[in-house]
Structure formats: structure tokens, C-alpha cells
Protein backbone atom coordinates (compact mmCIF):
# COMPACT_ATOMS: atom_id res chain seq x y z
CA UNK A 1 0.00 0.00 0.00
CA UNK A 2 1.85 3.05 -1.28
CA UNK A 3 0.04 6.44 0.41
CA UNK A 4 -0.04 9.23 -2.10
CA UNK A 5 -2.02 12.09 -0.39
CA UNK A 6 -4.88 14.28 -1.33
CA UNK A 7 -6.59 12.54 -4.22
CA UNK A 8 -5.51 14.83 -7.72
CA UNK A 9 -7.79 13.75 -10.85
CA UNK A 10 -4.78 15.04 -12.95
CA UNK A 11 -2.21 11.77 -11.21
CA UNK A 12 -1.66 8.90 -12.19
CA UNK A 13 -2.49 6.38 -9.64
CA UNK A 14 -1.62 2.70 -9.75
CA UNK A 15 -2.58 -0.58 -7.94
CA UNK A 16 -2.21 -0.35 -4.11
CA UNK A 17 -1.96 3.45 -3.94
CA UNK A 18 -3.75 5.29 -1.43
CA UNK A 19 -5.25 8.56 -1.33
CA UNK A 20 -7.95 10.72 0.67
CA UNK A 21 -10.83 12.13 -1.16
CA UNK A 22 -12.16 15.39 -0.94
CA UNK A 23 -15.03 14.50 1.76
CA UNK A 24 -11.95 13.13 4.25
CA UNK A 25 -12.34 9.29 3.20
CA UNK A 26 -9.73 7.09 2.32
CA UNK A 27 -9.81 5.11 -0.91
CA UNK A 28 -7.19 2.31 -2.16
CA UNK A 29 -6.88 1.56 -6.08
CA UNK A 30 -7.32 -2.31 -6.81
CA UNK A 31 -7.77 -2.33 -10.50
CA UNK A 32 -6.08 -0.21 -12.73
CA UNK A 33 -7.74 2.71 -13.93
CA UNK A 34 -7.25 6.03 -16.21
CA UNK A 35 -5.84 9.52 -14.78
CA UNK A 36 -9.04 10.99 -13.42
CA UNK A 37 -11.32 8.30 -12.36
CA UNK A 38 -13.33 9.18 -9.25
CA UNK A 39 -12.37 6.94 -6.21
CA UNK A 40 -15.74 6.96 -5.67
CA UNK A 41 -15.61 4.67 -8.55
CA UNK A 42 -16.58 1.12 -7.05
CA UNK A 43 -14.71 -0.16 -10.26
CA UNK A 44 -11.59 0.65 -9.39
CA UNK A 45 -10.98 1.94 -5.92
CA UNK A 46 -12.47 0.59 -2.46
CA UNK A 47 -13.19 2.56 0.64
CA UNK A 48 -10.63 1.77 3.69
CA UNK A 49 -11.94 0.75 6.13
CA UNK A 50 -11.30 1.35 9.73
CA UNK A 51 -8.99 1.24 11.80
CA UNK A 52 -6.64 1.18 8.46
CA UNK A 53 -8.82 4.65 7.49
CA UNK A 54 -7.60 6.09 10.62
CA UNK A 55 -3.78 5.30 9.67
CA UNK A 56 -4.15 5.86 6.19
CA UNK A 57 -5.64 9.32 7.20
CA UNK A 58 -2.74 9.90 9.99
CA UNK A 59 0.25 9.12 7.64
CA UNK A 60 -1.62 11.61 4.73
CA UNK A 61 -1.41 14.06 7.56
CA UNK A 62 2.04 13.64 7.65
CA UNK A 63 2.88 14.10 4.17
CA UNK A 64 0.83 16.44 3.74
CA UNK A 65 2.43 18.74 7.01
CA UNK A 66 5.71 18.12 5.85
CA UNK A 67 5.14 19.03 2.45
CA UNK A 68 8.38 18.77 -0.24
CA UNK A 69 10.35 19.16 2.99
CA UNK A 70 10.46 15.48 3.81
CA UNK A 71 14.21 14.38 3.86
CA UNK A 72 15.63 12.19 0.34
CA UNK A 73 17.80 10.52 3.16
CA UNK A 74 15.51 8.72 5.63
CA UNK A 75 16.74 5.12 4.47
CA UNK A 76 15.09 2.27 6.60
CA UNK A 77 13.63 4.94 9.50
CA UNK A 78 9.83 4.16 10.60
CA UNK A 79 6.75 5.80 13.01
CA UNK A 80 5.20 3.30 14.54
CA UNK A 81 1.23 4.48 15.54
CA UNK A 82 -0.50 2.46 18.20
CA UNK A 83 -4.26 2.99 18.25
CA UNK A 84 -6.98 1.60 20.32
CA UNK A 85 -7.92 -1.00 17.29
CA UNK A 86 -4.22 -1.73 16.27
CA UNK A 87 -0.70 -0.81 16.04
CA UNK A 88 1.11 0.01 12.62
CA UNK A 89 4.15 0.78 10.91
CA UNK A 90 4.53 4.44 8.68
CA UNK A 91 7.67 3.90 6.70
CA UNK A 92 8.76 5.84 3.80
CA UNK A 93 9.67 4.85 0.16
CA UNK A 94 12.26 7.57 -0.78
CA UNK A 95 13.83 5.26 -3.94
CA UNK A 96 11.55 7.54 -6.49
CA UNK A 97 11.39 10.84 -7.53
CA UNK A 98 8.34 11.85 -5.02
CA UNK A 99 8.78 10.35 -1.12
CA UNK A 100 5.54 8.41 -0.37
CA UNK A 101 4.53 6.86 3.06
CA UNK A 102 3.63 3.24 3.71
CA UNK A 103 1.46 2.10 6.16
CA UNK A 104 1.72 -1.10 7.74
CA UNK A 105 -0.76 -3.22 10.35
CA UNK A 106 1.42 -5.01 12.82
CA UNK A 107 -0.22 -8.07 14.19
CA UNK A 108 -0.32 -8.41 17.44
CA UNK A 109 2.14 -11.69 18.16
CA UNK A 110 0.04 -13.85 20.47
CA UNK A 111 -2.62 -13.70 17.87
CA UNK A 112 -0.45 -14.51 15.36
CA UNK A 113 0.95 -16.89 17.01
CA UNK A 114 -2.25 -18.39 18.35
């Protein structure tokens, strides 16, 4: 899941990328679709749903506050964000031109090991 921001109809978005409408909710492409295409668009994007909204929303935040001022050297550095439903794992991807923020749900271990 690669987090992109405020939706833009003029991007490019592919497969996995995340982005925040308009209204505040959080949509995730799953089928590849044309510059432009609404992710209100049931054919192409699905709502996130919570508690993954919530740190979807947080890391867009994020971005979005630290603007083109996020470093090009952050390497293998990551937020971890513990909620009440979940804790999760904000890296970021700084190998392309444009930084973008990952989010991650971290399973808790007894369940996963249970």
C-alpha cells in the first residue's frame, strides 16, 4: 500500500496506492484505472476501512504537514502508531522521484501466534 495524499484527478495512480478524497475518506486503487477516475468509482478503488482509514488518514497528515520538505535521506527509518484497534508501521519509500509513506498493520504476536 503506497500512500499518495490528497486525491488529484490530474495523477496517475496505480494498484495499491492510497489517497484521501475530498469528503476526508480514504480510498485504495485495486484495479487499474485512467488519470481521473473518481475513487468513488466502485470499479476501481475501495473505501478503507477502519482502523486502516484512521492510519491511512494519519500518515496523509504527515505528508501532507511536511510538504516537499520530507528528507531524500531517511533510508530504513519508521513511526510506529499504536491505536486503540491496532498498532502500525509508517515507513517511507524515498527510492523515487516523489517520497511516499507506507502504512503497515502489525499483528499483534500472540494472535499470530495463536
Amino acid at each position: 500500500m503506497k500512500i499518495k495524499g490528497a486525491y488529484d484527478s490530474g495523477t496517475s495512480y496505480s494498484v495499491g496506492d492510497v489517497v484521501r478524497d475530498t469528503d476526508g475518506t480514504i480510498y485504495v486503487m485495486f484495479s487499474a484505472a485512467a488519470a481521473g477516475t473518481d475513487p468513488k468509482d466502485t470499479r476501481y478503488w475501495n473505501r478503507v476501512p477502519q482502523p486502516a482509514a484512521d492510519a491511512a488518514g494519519f500518515a496523509i497528515d504527515v505528508m501532507d504537514s511536511l510538504g516537499a520538505a520530507i528528507p531524500k535521506n531517511i533510508d530504513d527509518e519508521a513511526i510506529t502508531l499504536k491505536t486503540d484497534d491496532g498498532e502500525y508501521l509508517i515507513t517511507v519509500d524515498d527510492s523515487g522521484d516523489t517520497p511516499e509513506l507506507a502504512v503497515t498493520a502489525i499483528e499483534d504476536e500472540e494472535e499470530a501466534d495463536g
